[in-house]
N, C-alpha and C. Protein backbone atom coordinates (compact mmCIF):
# COMPACT_ATOMS: atom_id res chain seq x y z
N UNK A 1 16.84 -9.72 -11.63
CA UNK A 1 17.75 -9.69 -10.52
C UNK A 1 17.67 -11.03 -9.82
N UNK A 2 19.03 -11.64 -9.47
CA UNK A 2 18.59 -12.87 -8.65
C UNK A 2 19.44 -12.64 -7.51
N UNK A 3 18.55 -13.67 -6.13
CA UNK A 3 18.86 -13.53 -4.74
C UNK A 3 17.80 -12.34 -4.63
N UNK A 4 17.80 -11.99 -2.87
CA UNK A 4 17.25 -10.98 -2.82
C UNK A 4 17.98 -9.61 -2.45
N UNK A 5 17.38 -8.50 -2.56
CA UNK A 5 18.58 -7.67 -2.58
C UNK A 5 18.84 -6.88 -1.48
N UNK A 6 19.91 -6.30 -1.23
CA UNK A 6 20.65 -5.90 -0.13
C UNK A 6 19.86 -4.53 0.51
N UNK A 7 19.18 -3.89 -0.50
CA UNK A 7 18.89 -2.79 -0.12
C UNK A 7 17.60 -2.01 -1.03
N UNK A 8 17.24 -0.75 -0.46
CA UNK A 8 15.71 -0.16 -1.12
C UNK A 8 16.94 0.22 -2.28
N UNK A 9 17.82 0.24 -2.44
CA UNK A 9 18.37 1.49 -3.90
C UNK A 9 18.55 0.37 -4.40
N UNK A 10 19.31 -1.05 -4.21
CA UNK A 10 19.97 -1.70 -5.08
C UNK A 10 18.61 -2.34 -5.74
N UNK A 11 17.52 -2.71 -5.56
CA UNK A 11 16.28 -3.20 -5.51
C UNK A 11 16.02 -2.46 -6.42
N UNK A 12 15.61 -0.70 -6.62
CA UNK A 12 14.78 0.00 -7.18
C UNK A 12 15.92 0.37 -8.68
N UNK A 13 17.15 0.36 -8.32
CA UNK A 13 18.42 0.61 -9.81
C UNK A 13 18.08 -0.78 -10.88
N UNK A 14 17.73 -2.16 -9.91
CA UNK A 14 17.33 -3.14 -10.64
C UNK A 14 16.36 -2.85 -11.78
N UNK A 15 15.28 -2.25 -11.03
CA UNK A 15 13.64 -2.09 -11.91
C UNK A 15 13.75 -0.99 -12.70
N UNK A 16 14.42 0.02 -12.86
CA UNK A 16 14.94 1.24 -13.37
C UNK A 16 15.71 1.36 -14.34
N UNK A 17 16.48 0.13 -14.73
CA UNK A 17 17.22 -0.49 -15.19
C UNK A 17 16.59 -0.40 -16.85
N UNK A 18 15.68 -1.32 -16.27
CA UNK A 18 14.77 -1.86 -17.32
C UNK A 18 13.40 -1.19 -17.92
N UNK A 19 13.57 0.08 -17.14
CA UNK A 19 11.95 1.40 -18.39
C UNK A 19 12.97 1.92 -18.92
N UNK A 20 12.17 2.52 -20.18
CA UNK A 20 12.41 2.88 -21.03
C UNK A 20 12.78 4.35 -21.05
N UNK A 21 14.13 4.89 -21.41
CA UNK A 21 14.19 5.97 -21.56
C UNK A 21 14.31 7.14 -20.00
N UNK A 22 15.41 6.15 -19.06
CA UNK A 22 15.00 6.61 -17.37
C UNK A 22 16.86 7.07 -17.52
N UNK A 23 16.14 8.23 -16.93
CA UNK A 23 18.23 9.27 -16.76
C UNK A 23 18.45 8.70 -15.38
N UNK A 24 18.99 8.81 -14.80
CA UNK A 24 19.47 8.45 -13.48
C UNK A 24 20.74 9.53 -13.16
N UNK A 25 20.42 10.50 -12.06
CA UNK A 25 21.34 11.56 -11.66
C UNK A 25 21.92 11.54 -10.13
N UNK A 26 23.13 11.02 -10.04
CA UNK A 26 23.72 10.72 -8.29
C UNK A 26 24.14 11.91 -8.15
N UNK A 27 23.57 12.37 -6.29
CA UNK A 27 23.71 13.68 -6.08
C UNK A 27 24.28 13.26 -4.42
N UNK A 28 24.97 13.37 -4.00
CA UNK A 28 25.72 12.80 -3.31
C UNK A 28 25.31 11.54 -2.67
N UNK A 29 24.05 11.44 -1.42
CA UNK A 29 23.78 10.67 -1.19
C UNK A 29 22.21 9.85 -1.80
N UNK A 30 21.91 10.52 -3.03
CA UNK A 30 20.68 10.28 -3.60
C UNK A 30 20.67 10.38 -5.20
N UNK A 31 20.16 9.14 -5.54
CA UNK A 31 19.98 8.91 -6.82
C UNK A 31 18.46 9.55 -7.33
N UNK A 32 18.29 10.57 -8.63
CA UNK A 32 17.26 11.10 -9.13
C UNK A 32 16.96 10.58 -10.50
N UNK A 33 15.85 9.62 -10.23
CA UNK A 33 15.40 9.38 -11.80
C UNK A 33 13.92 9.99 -12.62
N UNK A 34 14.71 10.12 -13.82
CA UNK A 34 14.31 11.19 -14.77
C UNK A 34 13.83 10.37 -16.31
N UNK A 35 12.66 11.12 -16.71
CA UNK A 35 12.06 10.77 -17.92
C UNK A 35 11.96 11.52 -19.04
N UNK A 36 12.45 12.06 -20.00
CA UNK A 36 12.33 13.38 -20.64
C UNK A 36 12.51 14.23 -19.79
N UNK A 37 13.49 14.75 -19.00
CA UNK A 37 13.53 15.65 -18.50
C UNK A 37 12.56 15.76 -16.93
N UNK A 38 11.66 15.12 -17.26
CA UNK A 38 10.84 14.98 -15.58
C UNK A 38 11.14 14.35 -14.54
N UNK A 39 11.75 14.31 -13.49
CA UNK A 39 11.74 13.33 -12.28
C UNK A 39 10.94 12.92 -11.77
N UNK A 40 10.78 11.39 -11.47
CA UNK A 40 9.68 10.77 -11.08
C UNK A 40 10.26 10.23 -9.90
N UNK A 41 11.16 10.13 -9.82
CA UNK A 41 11.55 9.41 -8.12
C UNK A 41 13.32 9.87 -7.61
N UNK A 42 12.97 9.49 -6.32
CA UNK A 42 14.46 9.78 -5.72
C UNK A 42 14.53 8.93 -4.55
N UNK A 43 15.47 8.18 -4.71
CA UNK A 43 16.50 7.19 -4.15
C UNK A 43 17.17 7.23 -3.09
N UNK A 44 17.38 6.74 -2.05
CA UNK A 44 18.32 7.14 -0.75
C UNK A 44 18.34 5.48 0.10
N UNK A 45 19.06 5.90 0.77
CA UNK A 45 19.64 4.31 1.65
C UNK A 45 18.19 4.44 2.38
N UNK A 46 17.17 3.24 2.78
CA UNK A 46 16.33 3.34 3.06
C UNK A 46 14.99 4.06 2.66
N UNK A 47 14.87 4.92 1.89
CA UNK A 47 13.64 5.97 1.43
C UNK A 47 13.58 6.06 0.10
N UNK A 48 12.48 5.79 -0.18
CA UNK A 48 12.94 6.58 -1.66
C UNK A 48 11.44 7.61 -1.97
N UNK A 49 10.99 8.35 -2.80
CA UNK A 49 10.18 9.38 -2.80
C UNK A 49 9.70 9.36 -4.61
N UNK A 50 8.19 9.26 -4.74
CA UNK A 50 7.61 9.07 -6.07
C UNK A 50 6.93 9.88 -6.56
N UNK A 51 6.94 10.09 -7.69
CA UNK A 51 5.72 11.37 -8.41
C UNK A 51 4.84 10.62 -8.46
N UNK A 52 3.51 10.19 -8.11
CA UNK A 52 2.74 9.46 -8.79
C UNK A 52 1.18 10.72 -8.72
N UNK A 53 0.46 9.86 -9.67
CA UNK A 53 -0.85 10.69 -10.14
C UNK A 53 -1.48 10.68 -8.16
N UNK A 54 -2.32 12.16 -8.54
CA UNK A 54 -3.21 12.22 -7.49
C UNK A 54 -4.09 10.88 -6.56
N UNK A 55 -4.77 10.80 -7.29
CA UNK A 55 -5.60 9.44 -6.90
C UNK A 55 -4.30 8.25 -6.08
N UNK A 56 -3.58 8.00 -7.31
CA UNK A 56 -3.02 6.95 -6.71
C UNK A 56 -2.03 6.97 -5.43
N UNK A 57 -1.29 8.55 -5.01
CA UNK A 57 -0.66 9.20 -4.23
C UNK A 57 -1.49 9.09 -3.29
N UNK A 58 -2.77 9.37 -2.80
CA UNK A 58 -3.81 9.17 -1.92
C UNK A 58 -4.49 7.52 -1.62
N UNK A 59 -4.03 6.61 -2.46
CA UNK A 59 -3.83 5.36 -2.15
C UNK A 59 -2.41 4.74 -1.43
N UNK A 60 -2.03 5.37 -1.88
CA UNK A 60 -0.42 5.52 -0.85
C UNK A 60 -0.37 5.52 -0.01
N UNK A 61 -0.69 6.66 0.05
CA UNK A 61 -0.70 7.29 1.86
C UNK A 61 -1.54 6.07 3.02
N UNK A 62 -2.39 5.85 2.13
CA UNK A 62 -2.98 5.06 3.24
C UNK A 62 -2.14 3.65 3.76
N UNK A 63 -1.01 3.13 2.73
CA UNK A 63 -0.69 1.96 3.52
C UNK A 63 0.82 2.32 4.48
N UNK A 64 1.05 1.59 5.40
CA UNK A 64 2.18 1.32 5.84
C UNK A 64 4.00 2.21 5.31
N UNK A 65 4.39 2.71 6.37
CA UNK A 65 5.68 3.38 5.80
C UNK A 65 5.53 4.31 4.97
N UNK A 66 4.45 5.16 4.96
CA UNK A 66 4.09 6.09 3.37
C UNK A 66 4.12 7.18 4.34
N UNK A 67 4.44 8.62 3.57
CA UNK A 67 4.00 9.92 4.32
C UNK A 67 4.34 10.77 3.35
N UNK A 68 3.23 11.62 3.26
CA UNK A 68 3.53 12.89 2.22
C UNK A 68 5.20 13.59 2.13
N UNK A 69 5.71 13.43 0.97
CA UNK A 69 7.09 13.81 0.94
C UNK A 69 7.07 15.80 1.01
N UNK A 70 8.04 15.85 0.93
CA UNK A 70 8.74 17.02 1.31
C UNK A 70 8.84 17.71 -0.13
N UNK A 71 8.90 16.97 -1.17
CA UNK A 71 9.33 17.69 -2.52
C UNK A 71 8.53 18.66 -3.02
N UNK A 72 8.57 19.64 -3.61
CA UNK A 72 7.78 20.29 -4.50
C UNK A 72 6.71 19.28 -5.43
N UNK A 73 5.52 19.82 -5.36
CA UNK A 73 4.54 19.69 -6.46
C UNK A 73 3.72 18.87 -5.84
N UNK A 74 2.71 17.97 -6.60
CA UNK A 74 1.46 17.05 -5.83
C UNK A 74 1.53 15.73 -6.44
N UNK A 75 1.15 15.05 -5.73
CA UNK A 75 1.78 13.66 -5.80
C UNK A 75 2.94 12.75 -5.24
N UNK A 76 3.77 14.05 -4.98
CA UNK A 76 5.01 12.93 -4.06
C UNK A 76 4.67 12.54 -2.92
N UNK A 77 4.93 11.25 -2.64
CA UNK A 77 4.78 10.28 -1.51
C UNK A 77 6.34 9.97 -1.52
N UNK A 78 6.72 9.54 0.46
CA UNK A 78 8.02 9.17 0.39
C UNK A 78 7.68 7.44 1.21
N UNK A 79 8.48 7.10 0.96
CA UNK A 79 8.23 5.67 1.03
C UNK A 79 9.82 5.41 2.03
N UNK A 80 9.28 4.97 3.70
CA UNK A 80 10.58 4.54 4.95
C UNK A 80 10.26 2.69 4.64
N UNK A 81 10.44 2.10 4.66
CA UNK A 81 10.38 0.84 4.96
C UNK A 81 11.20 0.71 5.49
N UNK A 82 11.15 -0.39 6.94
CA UNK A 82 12.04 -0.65 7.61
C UNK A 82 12.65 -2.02 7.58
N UNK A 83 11.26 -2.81 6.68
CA UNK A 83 12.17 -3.78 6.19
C UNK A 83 11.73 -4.02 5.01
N UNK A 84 12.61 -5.20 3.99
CA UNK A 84 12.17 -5.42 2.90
C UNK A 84 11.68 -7.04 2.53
N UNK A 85 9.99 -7.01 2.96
CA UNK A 85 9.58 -8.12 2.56
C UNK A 85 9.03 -7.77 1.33
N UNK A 86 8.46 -8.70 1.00
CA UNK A 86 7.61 -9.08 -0.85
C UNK A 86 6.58 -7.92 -0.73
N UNK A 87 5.73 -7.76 0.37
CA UNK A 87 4.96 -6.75 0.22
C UNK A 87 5.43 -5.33 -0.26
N UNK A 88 6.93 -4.93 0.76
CA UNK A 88 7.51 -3.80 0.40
C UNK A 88 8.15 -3.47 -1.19
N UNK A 89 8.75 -4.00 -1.35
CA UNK A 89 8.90 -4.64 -2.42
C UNK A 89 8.26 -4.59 -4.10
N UNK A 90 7.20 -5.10 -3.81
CA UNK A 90 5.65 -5.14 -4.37
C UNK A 90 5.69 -3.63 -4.68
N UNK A 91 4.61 -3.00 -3.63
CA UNK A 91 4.73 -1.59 -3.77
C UNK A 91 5.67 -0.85 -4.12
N UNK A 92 7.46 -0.58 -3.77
CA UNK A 92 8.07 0.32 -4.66
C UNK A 92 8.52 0.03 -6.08
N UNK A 93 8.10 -1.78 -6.47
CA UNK A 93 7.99 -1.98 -7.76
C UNK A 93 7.64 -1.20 -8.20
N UNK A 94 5.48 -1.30 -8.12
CA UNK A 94 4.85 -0.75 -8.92
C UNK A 94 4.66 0.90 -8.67
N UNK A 95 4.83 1.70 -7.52
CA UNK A 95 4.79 2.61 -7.65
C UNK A 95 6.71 3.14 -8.29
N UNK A 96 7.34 2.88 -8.37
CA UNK A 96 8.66 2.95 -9.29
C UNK A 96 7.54 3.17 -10.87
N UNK A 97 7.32 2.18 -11.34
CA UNK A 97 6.77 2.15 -12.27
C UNK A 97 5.61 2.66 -12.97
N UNK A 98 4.94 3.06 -11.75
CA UNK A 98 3.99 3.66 -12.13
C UNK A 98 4.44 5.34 -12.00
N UNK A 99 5.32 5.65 -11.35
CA UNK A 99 6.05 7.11 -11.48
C UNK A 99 6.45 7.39 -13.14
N UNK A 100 7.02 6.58 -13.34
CA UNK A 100 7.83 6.39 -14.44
C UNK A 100 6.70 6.75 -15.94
N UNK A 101 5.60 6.29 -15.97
CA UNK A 101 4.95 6.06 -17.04
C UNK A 101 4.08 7.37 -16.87
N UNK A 102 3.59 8.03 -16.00
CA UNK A 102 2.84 9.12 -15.38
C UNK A 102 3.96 10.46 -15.71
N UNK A 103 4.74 10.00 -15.61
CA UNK A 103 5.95 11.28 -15.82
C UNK A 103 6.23 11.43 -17.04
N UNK A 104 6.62 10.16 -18.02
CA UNK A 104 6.86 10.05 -19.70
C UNK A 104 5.57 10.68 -20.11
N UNK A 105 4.25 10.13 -19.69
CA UNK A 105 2.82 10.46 -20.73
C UNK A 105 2.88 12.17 -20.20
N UNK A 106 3.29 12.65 -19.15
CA UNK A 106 3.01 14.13 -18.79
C UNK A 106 4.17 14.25 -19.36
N UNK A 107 5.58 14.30 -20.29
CA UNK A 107 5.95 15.35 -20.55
C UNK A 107 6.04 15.52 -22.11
N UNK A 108 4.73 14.95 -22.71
CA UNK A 108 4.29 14.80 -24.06
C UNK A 108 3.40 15.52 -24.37
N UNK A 109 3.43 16.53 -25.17
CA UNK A 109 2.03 17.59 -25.43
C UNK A 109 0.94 17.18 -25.51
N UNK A 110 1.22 15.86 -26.23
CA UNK A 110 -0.13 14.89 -26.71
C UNK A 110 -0.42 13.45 -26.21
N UNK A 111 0.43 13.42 -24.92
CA UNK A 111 0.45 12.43 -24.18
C UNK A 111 0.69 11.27 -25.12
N UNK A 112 1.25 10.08 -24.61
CA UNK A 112 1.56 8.94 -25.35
C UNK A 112 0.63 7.40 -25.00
């Protein structure tokens, strides 16, 4: 992606873009992305919300703009940033990505 970008969705459709094997489902005002069938994150003007593993969900929480999400199951963290510097940024990179790979290896009998 070049320049920086306008927004938490246009930012996170960038990086989403590019894993492997990611559904992407618009539900009116929220984009749901999906791995085999699993959702690992959801998208909204400002917020977006991650499956990530236990441990690392509890590393979450602890920084800035994080708060246990609302979704079903364990692990979702929702992510407000109010603005978007490199730090913010940073983090819904890798937790984007790290949703993503945590969700593919869980919906493999034999993990990948």
């Amino acid at each position: 992606m070049t320049g920086e970008p306008s927004s938490l969705v246009e930012f996170l459709e960038g990086i989403a873009a590019g894993l492997p094997d990611v559904e992407a489902a618009v539900d009116r005002d929220a984009i749901t992305y999906s791995t085999s069938g699993t959702p690992f994150a959801v998208v909204r003007a400002g917020d977006a919300a991650f499956r990530l593993r236990a441990d690392i969900a509890k590393g979450a929480l602890a920084t800035p703009d994080t708060t246990p999400s609302a979704r079903e199951g364990a692990g979702w963290v929702r992510f407000t940033p109010l603005i978007l510097d490199d730090f913010v940024l940073d983090r819904a990179e890798a937790w984007l990505i790290v949703a993503h790979r945590f969700a593919w290896e869980s919906s493999s009998p034999v993990g990948r």
